[in-house]
Protein backbone atom coordinates (compact mmCIF):
# COMPACT_ATOMS: atom_id res chain seq x y z
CA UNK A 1 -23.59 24.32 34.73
CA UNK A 2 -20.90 22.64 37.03
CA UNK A 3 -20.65 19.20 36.93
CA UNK A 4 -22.16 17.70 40.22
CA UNK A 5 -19.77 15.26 42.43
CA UNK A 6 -22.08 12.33 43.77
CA UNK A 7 -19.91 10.34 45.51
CA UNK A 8 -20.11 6.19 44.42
CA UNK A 9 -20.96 4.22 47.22
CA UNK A 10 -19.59 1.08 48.34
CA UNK A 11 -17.27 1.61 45.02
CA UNK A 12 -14.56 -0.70 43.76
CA UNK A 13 -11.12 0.90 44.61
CA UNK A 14 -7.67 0.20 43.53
CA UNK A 15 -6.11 -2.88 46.00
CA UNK A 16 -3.55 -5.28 46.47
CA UNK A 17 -5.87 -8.41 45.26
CA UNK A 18 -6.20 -6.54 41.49
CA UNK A 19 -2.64 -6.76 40.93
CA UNK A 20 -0.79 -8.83 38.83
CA UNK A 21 2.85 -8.42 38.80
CA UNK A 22 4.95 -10.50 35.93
CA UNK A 23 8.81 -10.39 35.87
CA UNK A 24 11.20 -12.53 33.87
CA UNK A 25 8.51 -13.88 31.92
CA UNK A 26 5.68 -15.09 34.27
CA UNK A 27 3.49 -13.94 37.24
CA UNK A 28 5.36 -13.36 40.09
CA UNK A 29 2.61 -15.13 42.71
CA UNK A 30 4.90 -14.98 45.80
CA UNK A 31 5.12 -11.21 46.08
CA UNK A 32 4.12 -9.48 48.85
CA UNK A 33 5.00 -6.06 48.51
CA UNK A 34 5.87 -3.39 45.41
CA UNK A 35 7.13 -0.01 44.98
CA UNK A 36 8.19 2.19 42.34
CA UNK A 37 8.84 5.71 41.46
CA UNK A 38 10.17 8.42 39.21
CA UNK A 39 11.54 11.77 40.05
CA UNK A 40 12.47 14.69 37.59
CA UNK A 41 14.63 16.90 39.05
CA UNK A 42 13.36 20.55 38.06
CA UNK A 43 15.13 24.02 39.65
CA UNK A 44 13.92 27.73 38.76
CA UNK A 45 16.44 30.14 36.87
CA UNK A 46 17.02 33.53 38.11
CA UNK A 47 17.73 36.79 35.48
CA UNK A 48 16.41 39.94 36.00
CA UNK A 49 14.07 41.02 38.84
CA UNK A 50 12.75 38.82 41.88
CA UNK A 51 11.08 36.27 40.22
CA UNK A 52 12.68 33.04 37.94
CA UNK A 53 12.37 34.22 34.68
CA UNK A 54 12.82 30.18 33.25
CA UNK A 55 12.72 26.57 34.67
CA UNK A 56 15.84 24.12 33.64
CA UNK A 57 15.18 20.42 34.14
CA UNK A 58 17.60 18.25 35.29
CA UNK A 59 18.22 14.19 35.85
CA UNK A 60 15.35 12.08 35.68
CA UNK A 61 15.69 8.83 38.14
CA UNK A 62 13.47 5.77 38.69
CA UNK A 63 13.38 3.55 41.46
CA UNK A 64 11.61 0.09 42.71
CA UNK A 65 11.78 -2.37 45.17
CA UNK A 66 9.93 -5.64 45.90
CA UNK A 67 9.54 -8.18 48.74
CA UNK A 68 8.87 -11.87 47.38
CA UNK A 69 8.55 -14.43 49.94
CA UNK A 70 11.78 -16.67 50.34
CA UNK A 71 10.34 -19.51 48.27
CA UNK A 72 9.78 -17.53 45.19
CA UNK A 73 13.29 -16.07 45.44
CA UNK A 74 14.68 -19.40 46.15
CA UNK A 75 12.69 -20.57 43.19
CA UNK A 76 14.07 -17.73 40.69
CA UNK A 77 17.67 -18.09 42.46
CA UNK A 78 17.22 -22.23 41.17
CA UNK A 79 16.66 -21.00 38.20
CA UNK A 80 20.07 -19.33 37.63
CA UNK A 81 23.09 -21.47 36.82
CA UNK A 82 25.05 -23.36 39.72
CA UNK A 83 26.57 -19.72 41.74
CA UNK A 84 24.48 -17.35 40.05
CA UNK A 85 23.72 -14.59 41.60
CA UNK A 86 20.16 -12.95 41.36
CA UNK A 87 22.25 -9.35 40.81
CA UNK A 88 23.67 -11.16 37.53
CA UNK A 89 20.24 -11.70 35.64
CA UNK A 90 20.00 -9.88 32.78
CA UNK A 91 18.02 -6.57 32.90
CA UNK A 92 14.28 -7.41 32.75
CA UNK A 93 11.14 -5.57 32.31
CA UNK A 94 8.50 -5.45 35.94
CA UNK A 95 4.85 -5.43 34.38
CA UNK A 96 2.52 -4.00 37.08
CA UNK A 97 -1.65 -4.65 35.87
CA UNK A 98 -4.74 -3.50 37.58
CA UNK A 99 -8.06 -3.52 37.17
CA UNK A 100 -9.16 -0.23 37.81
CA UNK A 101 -12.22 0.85 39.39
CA UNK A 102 -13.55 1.21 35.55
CA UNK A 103 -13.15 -2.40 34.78
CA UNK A 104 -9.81 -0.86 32.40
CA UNK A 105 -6.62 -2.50 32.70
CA UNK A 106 -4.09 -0.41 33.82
CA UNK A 107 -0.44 -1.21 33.39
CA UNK A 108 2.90 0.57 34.77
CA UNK A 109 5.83 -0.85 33.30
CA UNK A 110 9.35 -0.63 35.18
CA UNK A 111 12.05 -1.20 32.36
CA UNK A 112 15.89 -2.44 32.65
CA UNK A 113 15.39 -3.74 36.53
CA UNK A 114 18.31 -5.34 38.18
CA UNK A 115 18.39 -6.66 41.18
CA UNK A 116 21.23 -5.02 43.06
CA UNK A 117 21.15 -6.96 46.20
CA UNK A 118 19.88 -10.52 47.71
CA UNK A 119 19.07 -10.60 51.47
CA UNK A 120 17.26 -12.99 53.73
CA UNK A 121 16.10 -11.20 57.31
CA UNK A 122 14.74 -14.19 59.54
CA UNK A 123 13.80 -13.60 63.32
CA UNK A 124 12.53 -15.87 65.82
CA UNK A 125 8.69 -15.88 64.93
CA UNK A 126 8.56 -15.78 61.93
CA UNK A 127 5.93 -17.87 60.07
CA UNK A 128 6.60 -16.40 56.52
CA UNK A 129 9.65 -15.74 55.09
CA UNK A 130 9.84 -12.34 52.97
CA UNK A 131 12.80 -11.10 51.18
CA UNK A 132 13.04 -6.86 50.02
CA UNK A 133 14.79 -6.88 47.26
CA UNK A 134 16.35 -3.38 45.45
CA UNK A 135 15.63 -2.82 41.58
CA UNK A 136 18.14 0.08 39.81
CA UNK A 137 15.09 0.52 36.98
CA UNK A 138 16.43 2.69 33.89
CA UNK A 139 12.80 4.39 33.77
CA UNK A 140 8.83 3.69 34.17
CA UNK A 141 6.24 3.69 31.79
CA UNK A 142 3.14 4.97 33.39
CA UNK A 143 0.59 3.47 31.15
């Protein structure tokens, strides 16, 4: 017999407030925004006949980007000797945790991130401050 799908009501589902991002050694409290990716590149081969007769694979490539609001920028950017540049820090590690609907932890882990940028976009309005910053990531651990 098929299993049955009852639907849970008023559920726990994944959300912003179960996240807890960590970066250069500590949680990362002034982020506002997160986004990551990876992409394997995969094309059919063509032999004999109409149909591919194989699959070849071809570059992997992750990607990431975060907005932090301006004070926890300016607070890593203190952090860095006098002109350091954020895009000069070391490559670090991006730890992304929830607490899935299960009660499990679930972590993604972005490795080698750099920064590759540093930007400030103010306009007249403006009652927070946020910063999107660029990551080159060398790959993703989805676990």
């Amino acid at each position: 017999m098929a299993d049955q799908f009852i639907p849970l009501i008023n559920g726990a589902a994944y959300a912003w407030a179960n996240l807890r991002a960590q970066m250069l050694g500590q949680t990362i409290a002034g982020i506002t925004a997160l986004s990551y990716e990876d992409t394997q590149e995969k094309v059919n081969n063509w032999g004999a006949g109409s149909m591919p007769v194989s699959r070849g694979l071809g570059k992997y490539e992750a990607k990431g980007s975060m907005t932090l609001e301006m004070k926890e920028l300016e607070r890593i950017q203190a952090a860095l000797p006098p002109g350091g540049r954020i895009q000069d820090i070391a490559p670090f590690p991006v730890i992304s945790s929830f607490v899935n609907p299960s009660n499990q932890l679930v972590t993604h882990t972005l490795h080698n991130c750099e920064f590759t940028g540093n930007k400030r976009d103010l306009k007249t309005g403006d009652t927070n401050v946020e910063c999107e910053l660029e990551l080159i990531v060398s790959h993703i651990t989805w676990a």
